[in-house]
PDB file of N, CA and C in Angstrom:
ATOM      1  N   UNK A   1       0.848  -1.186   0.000  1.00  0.00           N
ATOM      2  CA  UNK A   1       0.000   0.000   0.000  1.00  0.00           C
ATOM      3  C   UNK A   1       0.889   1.244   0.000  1.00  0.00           C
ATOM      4  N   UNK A   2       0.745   2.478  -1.171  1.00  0.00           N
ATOM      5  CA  UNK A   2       1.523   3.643  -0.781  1.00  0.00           C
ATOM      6  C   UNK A   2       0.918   4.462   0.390  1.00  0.00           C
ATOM      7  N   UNK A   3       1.607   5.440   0.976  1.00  0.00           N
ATOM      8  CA  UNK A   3       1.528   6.093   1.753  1.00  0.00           C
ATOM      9  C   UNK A   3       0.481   7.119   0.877  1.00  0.00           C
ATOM     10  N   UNK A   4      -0.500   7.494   1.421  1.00  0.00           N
ATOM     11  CA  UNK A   4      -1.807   8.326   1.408  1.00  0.00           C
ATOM     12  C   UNK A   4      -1.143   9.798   1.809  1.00  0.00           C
ATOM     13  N   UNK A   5      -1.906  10.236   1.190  1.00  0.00           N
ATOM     14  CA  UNK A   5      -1.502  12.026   1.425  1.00  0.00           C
ATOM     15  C   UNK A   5      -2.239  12.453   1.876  1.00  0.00           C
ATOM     16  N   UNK A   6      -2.524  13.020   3.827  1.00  0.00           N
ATOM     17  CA  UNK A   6      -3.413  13.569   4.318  1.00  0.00           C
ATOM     18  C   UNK A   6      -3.080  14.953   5.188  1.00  0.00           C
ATOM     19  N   UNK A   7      -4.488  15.379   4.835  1.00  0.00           N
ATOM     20  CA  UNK A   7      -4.509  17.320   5.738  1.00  0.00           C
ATOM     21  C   UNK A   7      -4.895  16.892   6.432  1.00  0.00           C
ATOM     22  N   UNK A   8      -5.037  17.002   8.021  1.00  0.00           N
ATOM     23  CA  UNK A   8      -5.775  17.602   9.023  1.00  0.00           C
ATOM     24  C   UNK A   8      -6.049  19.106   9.553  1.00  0.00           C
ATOM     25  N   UNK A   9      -7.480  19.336   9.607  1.00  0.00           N
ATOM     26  CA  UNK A   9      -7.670  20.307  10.003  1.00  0.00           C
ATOM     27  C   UNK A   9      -8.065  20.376  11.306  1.00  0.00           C
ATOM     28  N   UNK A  10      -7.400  20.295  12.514  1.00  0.00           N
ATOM     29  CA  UNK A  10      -7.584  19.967  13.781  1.00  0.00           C
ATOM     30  C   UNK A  10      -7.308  21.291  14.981  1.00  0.00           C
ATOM     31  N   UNK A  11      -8.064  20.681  15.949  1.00  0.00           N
ATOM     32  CA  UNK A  11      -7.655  22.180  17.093  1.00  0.00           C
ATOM     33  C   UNK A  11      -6.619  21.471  18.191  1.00  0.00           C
ATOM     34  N   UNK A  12      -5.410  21.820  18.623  1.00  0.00           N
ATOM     35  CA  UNK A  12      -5.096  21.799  19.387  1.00  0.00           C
ATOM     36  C   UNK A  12      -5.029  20.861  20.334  1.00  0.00           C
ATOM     37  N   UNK A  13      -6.036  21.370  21.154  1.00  0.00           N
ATOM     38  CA  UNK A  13      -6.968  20.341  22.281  1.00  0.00           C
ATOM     39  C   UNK A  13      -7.893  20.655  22.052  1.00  0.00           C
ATOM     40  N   UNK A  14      -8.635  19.079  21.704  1.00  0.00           N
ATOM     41  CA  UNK A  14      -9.631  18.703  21.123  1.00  0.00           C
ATOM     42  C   UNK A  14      -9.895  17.072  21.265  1.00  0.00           C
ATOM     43  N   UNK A  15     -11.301  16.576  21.954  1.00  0.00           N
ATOM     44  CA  UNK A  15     -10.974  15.308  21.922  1.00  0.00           C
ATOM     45  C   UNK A  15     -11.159  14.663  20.875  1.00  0.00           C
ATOM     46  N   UNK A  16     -11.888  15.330  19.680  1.00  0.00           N
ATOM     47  CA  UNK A  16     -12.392  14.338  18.675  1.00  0.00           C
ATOM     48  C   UNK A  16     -11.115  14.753  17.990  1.00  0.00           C
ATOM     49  N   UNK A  17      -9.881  15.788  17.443  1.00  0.00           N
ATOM     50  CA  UNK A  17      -8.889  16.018  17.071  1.00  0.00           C
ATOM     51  C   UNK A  17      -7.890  14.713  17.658  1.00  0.00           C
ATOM     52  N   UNK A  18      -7.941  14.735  19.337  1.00  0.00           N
ATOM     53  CA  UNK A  18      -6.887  13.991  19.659  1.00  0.00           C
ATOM     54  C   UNK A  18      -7.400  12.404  18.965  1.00  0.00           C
ATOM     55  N   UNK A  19      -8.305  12.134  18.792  1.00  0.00           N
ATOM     56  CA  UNK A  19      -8.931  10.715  17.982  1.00  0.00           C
ATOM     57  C   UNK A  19      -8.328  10.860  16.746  1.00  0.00           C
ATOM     58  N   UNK A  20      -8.510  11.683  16.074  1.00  0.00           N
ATOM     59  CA  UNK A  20      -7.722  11.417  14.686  1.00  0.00           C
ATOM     60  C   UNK A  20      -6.799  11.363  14.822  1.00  0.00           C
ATOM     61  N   UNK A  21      -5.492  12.126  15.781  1.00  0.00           N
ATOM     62  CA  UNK A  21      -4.161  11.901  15.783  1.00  0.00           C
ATOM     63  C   UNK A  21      -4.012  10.390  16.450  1.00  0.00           C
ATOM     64  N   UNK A  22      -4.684   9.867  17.210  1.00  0.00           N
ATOM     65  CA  UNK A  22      -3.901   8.511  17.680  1.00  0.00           C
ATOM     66  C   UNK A  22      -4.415   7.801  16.366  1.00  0.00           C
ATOM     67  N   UNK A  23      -5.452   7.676  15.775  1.00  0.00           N
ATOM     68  CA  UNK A  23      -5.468   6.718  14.377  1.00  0.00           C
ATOM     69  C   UNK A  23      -4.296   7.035  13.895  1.00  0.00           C
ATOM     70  N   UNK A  24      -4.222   8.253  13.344  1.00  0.00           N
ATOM     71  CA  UNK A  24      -3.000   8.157  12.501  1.00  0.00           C
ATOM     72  C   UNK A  24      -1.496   7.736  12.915  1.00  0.00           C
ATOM     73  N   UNK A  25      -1.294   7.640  14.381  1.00  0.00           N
ATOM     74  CA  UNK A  25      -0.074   7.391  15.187  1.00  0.00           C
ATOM     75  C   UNK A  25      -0.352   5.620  15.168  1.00  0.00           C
ATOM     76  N   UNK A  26      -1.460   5.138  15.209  1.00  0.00           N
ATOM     77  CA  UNK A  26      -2.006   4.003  15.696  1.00  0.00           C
ATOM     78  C   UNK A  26      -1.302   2.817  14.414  1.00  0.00           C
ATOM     79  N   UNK A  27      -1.615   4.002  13.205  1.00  0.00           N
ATOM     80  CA  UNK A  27      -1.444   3.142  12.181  1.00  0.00           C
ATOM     81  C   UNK A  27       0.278   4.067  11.058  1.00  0.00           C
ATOM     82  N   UNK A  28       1.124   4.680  12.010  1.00  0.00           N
ATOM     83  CA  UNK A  28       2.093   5.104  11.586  1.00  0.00           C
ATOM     84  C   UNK A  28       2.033   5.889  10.278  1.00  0.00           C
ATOM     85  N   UNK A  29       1.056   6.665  10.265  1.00  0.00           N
ATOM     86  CA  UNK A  29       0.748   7.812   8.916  1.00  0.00           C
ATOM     87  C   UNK A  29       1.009   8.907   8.826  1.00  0.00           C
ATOM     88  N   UNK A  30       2.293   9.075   8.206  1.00  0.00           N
ATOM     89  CA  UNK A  30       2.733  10.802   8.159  1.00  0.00           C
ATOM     90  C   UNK A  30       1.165  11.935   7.423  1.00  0.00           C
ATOM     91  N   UNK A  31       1.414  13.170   8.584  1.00  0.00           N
ATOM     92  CA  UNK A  31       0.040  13.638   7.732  1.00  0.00           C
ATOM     93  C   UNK A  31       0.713  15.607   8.019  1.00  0.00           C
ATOM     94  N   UNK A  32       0.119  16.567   7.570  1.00  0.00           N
ATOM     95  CA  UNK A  32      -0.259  17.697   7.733  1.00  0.00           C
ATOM     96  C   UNK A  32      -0.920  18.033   8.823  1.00  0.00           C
ATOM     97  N   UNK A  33      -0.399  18.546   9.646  1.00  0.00           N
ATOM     98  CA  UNK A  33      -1.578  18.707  10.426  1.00  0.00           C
ATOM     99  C   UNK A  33      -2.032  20.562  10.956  1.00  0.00           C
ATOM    100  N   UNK A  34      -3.134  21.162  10.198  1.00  0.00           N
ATOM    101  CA  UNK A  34      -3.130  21.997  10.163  1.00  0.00           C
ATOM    102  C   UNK A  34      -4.159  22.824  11.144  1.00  0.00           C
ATOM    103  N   UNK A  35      -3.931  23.506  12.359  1.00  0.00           N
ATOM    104  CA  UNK A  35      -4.372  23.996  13.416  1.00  0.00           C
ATOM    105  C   UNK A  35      -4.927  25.289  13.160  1.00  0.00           C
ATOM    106  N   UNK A  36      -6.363  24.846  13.507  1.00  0.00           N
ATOM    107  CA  UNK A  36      -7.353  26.065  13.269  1.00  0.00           C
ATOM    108  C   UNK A  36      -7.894  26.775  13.890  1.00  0.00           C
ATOM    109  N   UNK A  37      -7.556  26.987  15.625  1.00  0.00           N
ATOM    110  CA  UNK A  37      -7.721  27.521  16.544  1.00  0.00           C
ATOM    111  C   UNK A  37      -6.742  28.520  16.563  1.00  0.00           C
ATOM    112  N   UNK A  38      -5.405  28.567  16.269  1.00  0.00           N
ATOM    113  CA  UNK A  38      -4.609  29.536  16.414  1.00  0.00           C
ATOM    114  C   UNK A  38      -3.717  30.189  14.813  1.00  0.00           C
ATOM    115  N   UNK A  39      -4.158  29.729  14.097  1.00  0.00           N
ATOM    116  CA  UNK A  39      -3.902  29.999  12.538  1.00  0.00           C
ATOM    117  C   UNK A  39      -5.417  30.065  11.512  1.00  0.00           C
ATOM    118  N   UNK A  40      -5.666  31.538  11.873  1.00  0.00           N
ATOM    119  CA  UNK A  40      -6.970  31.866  11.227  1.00  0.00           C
ATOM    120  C   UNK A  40      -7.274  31.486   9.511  1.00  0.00           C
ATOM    121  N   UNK A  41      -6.366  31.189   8.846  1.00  0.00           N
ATOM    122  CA  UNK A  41      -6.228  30.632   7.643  1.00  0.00           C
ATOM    123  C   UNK A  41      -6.281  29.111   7.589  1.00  0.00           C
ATOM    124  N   UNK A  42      -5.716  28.744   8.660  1.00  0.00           N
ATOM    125  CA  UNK A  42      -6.302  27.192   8.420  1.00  0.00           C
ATOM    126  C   UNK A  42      -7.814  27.112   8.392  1.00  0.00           C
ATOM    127  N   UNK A  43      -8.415  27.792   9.319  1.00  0.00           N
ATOM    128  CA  UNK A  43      -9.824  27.496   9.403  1.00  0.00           C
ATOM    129  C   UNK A  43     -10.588  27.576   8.608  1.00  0.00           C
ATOM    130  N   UNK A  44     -10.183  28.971   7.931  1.00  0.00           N
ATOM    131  CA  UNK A  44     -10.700  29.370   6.497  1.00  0.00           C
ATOM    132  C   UNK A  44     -10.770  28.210   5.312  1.00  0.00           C
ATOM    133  N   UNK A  45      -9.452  28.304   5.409  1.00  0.00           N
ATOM    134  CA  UNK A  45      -9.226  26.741   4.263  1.00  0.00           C
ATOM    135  C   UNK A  45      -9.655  25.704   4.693  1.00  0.00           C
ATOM    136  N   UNK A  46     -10.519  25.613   6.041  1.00  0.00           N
ATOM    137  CA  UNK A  46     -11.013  24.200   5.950  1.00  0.00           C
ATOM    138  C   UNK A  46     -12.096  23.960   5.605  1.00  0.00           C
ATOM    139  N   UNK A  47     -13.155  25.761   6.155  1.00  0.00           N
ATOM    140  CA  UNK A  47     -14.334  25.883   5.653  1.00  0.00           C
ATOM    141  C   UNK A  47     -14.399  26.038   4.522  1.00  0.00           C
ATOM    142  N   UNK A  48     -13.373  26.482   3.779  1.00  0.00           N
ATOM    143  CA  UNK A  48     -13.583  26.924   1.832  1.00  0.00           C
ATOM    144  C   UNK A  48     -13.540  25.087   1.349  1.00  0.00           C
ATOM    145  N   UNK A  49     -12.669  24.303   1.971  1.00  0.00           N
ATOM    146  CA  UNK A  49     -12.442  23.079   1.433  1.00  0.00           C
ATOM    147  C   UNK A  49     -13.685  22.256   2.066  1.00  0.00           C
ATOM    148  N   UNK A  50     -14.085  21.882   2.830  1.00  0.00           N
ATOM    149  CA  UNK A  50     -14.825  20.835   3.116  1.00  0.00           C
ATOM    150  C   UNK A  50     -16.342  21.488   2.872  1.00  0.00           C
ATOM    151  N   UNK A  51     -16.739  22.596   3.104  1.00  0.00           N
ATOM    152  CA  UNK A  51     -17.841  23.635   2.819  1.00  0.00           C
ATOM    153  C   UNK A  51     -19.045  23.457   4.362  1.00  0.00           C
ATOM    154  N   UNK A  52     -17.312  23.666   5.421  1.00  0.00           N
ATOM    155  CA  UNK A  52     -18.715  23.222   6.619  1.00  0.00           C
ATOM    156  C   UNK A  52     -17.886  23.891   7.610  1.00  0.00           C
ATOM    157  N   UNK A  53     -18.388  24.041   8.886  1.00  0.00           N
ATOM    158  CA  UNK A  53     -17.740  24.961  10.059  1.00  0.00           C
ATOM    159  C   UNK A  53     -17.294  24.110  11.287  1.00  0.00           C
ATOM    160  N   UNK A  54     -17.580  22.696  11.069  1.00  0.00           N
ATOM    161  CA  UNK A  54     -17.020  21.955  12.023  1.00  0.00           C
ATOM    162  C   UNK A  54     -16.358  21.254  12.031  1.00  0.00           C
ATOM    163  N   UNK A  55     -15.577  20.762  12.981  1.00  0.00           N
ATOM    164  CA  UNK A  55     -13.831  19.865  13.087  1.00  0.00           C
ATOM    165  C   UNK A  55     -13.876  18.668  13.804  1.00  0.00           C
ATOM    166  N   UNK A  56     -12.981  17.862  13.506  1.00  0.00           N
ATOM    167  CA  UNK A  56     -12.297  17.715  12.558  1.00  0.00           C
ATOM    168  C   UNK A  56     -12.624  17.450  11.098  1.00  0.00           C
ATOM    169  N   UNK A  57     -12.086  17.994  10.141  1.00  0.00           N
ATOM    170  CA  UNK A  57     -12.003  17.564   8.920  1.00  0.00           C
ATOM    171  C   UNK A  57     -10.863  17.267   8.253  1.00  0.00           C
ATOM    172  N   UNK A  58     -10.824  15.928   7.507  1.00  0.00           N
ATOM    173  CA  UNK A  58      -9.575  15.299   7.260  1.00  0.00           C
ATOM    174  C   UNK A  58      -9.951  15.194   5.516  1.00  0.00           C
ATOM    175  N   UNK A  59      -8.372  15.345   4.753  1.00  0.00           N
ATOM    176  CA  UNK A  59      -8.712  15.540   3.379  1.00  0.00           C
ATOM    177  C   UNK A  59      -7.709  14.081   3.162  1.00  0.00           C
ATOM    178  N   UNK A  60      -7.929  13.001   2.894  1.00  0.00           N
ATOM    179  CA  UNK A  60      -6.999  11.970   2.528  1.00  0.00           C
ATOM    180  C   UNK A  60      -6.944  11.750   0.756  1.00  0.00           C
ATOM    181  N   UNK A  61      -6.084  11.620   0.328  1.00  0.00           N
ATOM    182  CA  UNK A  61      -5.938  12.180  -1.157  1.00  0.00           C
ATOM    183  C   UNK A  61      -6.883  12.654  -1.893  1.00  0.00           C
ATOM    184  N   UNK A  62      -7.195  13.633  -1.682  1.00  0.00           N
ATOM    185  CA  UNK A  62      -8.246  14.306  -2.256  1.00  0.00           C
ATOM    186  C   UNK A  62      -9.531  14.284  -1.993  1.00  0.00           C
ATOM    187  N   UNK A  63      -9.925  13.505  -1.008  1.00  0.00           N
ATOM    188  CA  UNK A  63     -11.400  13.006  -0.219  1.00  0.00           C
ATOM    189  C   UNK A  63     -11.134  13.897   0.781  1.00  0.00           C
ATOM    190  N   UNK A  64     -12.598  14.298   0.519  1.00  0.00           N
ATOM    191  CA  UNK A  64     -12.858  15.531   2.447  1.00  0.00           C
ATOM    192  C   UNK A  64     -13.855  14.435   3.390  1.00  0.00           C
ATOM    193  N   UNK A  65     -13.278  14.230   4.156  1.00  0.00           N
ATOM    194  CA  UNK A  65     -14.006  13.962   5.385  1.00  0.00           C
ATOM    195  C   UNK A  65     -14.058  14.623   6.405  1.00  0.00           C
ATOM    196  N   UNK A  66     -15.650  14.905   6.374  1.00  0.00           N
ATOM    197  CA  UNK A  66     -15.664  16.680   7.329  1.00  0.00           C
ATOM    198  C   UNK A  66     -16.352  16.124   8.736  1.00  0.00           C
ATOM    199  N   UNK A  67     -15.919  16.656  10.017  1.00  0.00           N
ATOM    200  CA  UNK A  67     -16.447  16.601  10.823  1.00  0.00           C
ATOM    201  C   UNK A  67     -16.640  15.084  11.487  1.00  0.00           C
ATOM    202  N   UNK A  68     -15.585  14.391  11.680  1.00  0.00           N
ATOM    203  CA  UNK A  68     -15.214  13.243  11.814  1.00  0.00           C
ATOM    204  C   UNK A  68     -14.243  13.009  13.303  1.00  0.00           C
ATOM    205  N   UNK A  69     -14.813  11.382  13.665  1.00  0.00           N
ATOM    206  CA  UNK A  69     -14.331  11.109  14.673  1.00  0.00           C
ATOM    207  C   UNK A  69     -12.916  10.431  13.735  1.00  0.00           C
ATOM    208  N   UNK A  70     -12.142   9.977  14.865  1.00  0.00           N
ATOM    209  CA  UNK A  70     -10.952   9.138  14.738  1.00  0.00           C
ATOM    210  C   UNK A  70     -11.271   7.427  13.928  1.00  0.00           C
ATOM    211  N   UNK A  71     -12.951   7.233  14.798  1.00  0.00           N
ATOM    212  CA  UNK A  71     -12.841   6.204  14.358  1.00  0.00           C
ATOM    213  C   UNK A  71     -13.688   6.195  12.805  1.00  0.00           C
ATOM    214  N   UNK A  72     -14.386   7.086  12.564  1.00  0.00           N
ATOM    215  CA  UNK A  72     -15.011   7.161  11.517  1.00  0.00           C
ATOM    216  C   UNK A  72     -13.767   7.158  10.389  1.00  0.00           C
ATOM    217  N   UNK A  73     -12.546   8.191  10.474  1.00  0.00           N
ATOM    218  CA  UNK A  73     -11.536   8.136   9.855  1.00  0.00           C
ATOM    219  C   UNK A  73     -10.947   6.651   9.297  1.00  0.00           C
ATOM    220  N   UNK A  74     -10.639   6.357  10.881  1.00  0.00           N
ATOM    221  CA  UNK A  74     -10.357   4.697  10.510  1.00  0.00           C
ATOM    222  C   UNK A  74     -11.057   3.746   9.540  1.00  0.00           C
ATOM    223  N   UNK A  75     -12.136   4.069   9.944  1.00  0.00           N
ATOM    224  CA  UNK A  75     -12.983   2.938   9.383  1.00  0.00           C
ATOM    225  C   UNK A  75     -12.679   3.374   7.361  1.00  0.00           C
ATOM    226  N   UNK A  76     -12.721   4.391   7.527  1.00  0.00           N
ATOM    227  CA  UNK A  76     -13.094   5.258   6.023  1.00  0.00           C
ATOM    228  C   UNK A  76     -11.706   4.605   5.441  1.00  0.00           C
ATOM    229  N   UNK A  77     -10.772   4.391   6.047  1.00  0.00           N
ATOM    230  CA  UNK A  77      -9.381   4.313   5.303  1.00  0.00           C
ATOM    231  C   UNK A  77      -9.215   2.435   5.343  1.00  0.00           C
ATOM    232  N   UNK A  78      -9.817   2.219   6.362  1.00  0.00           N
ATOM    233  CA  UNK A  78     -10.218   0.745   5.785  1.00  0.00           C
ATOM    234  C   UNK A  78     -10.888   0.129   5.016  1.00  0.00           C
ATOM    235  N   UNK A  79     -12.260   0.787   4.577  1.00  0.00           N
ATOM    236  CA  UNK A  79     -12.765   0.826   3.558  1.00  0.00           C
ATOM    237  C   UNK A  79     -12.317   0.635   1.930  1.00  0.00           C
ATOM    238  N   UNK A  80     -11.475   2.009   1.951  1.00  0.00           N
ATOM    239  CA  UNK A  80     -10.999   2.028   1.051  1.00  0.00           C
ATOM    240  C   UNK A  80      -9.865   1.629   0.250  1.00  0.00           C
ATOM    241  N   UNK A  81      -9.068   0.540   1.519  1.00  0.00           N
ATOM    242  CA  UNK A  81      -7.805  -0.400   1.518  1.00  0.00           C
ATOM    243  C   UNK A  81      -6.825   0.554   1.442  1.00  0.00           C
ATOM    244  N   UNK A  82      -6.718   1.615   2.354  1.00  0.00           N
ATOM    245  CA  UNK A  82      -5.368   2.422   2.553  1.00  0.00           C
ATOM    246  C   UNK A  82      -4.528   1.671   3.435  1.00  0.00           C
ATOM    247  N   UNK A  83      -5.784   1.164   4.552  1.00  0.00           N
ATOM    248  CA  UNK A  83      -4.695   0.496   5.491  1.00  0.00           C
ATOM    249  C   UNK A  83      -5.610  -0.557   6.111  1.00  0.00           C
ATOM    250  N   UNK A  84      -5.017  -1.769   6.556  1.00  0.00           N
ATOM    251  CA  UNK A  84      -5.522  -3.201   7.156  1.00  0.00           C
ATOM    252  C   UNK A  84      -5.867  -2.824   8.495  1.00  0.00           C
ATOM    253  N   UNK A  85      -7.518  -3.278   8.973  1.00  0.00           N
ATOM    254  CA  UNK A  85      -7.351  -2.994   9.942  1.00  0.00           C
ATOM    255  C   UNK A  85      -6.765  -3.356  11.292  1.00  0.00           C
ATOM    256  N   UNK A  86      -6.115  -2.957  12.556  1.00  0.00           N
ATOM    257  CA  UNK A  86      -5.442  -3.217  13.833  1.00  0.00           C
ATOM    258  C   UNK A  86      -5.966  -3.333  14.362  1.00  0.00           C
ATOM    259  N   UNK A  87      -5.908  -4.097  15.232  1.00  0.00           N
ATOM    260  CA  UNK A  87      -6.315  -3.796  17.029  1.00  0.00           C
ATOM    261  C   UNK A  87      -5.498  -3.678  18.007  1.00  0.00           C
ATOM    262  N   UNK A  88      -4.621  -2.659  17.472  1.00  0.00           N
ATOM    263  CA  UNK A  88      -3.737  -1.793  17.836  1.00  0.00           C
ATOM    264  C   UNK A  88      -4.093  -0.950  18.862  1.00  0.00           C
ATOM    265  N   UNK A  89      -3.854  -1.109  20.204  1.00  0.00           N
ATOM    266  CA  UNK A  89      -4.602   0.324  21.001  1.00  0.00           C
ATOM    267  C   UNK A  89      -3.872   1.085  21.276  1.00  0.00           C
ATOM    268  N   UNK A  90      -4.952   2.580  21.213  1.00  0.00           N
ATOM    269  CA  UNK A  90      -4.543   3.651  20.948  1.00  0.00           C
ATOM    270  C   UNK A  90      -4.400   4.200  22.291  1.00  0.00           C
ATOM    271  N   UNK A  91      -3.745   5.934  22.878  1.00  0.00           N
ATOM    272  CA  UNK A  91      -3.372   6.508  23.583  1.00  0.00           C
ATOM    273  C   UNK A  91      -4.532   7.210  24.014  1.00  0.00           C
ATOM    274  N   UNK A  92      -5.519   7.467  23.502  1.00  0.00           N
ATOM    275  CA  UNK A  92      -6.597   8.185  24.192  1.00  0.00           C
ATOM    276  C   UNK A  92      -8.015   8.102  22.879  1.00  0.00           C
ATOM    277  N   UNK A  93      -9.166   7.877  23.319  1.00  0.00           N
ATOM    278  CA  UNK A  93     -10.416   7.562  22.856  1.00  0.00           C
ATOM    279  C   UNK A  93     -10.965   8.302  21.878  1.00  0.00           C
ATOM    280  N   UNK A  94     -10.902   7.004  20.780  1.00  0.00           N
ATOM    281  CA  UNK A  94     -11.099   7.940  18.807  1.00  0.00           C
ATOM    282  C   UNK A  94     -12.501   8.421  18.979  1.00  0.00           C
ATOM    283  N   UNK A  95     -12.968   7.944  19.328  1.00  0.00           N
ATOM    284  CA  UNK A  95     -14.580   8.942  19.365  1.00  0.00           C
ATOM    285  C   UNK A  95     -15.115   9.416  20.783  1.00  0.00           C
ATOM    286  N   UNK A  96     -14.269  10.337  20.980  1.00  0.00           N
ATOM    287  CA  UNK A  96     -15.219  11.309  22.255  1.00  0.00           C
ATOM    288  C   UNK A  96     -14.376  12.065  22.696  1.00  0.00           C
ATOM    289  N   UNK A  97     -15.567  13.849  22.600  1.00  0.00           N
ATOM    290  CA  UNK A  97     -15.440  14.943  22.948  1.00  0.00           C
ATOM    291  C   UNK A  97     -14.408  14.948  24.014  1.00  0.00           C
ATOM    292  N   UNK A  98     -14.293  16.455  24.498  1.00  0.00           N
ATOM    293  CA  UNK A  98     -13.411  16.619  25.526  1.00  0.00           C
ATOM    294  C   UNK A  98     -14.058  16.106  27.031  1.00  0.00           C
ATOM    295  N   UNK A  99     -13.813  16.377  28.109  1.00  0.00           N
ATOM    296  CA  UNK A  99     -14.793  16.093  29.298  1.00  0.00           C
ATOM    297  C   UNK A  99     -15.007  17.441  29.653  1.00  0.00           C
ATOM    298  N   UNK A 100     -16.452  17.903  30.653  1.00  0.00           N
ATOM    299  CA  UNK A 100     -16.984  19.654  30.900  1.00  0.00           C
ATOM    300  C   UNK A 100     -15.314  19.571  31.298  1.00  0.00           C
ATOM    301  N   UNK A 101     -14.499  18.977  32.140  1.00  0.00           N
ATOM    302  CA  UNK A 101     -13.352  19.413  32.943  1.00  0.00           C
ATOM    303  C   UNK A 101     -12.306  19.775  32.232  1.00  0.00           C
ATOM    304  N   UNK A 102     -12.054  19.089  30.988  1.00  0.00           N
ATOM    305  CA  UNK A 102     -11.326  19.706  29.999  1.00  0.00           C
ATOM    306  C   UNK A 102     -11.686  21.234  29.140  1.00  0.00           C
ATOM    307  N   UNK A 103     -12.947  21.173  29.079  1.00  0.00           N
ATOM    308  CA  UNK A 103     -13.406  22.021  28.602  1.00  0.00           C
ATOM    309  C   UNK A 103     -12.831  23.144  29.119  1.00  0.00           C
ATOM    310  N   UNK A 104     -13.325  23.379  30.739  1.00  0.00           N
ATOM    311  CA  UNK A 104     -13.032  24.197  31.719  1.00  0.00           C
ATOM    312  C   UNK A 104     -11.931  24.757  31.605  1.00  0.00           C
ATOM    313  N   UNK A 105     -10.779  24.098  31.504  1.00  0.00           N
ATOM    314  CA  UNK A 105      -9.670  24.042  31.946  1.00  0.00           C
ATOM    315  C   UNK A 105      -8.993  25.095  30.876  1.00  0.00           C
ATOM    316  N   UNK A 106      -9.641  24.624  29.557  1.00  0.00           N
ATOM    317  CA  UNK A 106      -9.312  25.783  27.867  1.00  0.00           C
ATOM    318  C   UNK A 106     -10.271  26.624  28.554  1.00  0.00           C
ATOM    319  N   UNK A 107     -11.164  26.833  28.723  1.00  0.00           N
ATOM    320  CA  UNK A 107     -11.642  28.087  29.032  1.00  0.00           C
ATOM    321  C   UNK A 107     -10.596  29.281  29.901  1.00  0.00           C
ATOM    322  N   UNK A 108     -10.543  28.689  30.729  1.00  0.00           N
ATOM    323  CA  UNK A 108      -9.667  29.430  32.437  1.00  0.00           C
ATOM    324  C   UNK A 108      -8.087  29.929  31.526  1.00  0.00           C
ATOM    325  N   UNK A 109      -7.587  28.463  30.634  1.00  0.00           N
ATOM    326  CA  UNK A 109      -6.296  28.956  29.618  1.00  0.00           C
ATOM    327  C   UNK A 109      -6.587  29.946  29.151  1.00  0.00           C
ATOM    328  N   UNK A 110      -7.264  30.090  28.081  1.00  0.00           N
ATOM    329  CA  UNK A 110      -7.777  30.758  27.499  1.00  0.00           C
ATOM    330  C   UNK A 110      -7.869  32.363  27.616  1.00  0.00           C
ATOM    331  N   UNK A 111      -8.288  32.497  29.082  1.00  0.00           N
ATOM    332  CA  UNK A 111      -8.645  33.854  29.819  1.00  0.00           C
ATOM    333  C   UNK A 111      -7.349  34.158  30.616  1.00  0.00           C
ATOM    334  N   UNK A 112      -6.291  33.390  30.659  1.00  0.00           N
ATOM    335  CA  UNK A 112      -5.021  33.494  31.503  1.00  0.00           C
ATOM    336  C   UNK A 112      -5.052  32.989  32.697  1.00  0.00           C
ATOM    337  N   UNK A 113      -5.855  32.063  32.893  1.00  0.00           N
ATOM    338  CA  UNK A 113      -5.292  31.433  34.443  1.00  0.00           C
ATOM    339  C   UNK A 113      -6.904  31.249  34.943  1.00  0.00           C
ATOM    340  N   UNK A 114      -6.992  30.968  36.683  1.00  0.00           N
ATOM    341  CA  UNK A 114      -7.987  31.187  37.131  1.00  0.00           C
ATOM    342  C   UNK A 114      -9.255  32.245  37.181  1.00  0.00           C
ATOM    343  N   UNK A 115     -10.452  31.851  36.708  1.00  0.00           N
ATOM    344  CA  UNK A 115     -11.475  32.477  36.979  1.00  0.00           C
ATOM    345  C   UNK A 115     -12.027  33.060  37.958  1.00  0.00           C
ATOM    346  N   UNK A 116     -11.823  33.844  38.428  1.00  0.00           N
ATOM    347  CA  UNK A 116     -12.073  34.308  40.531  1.00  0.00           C
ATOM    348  C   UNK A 116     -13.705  35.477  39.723  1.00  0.00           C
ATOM    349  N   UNK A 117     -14.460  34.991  40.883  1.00  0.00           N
ATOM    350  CA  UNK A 117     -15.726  36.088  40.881  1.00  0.00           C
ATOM    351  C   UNK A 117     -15.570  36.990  41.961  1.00  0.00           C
ATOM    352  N   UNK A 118     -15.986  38.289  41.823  1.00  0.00           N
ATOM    353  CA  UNK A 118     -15.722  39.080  42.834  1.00  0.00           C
ATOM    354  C   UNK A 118     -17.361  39.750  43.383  1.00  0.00           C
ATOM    355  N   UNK A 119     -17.933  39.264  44.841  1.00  0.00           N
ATOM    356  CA  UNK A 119     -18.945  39.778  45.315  1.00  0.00           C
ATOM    357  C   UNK A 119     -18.854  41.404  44.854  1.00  0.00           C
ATOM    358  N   UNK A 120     -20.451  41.693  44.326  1.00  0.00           N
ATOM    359  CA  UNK A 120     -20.597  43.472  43.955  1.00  0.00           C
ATOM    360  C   UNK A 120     -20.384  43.505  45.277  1.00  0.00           C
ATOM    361  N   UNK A 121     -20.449  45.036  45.479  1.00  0.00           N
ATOM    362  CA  UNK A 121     -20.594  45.802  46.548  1.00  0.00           C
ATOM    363  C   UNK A 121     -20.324  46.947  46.472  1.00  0.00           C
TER     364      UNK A 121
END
């Protein structure tokens, strides 16, 4: 099988992002990986390319797969005999979101540190 030519358009931290990266680690696949949380042009180019506003979206030679888990990825590239499938386990869970606690945690980053409320008065 040749090596497949793939974009990712992924955030950072992200759990359905971190799912596509362990497939692709899972199954040793050099890829692009292009971050759309902090490079306003990736995002652009992901919405001009896939024609949608949500992530992940993965372009594997010329196929958009928009808005995809890790394992949907997988499955898609088994499908199409890019790669045999493993039962190879992976470093952290191809299909599912972040937890509220992760969430939290980019939020509080996000804003520089802890969130403190201050009683009016």
């Amino acid at each position: 099988m040749s090596e497949p030519k793939i974009v990712a358009y992924l955030k950072p931290t992200c759990g359905w992002s971190r799912g596509v990266r362990a497939i692709f680690s899972k199954y040793n696949l050099a890829y692009e990986d292009k971050d759309i949380i902090n490079v306003p042009e990736n995002r652009a180019e992901m919405i001009r390319r896939s024609g949608q506003e949500l992530s992940p979206c993965v372009e594997i030679n010329g196929h958009m797969l928009a808005d995809v888990s890790g394992e949907e990825v997988e499955a898609w590239m088994i499908g199409n005999g890019l790669v045999e499938a493993s039962d190879a386990p992976t470093a952290v869970p191809t299909n599912q979101a972040c937890s509220d606690a992760e969430h939290a945690a980019q939020a509080a980053a996000a804003l520089g540190g802890t969130i403190r409320f201050y009683p009016r008065g």
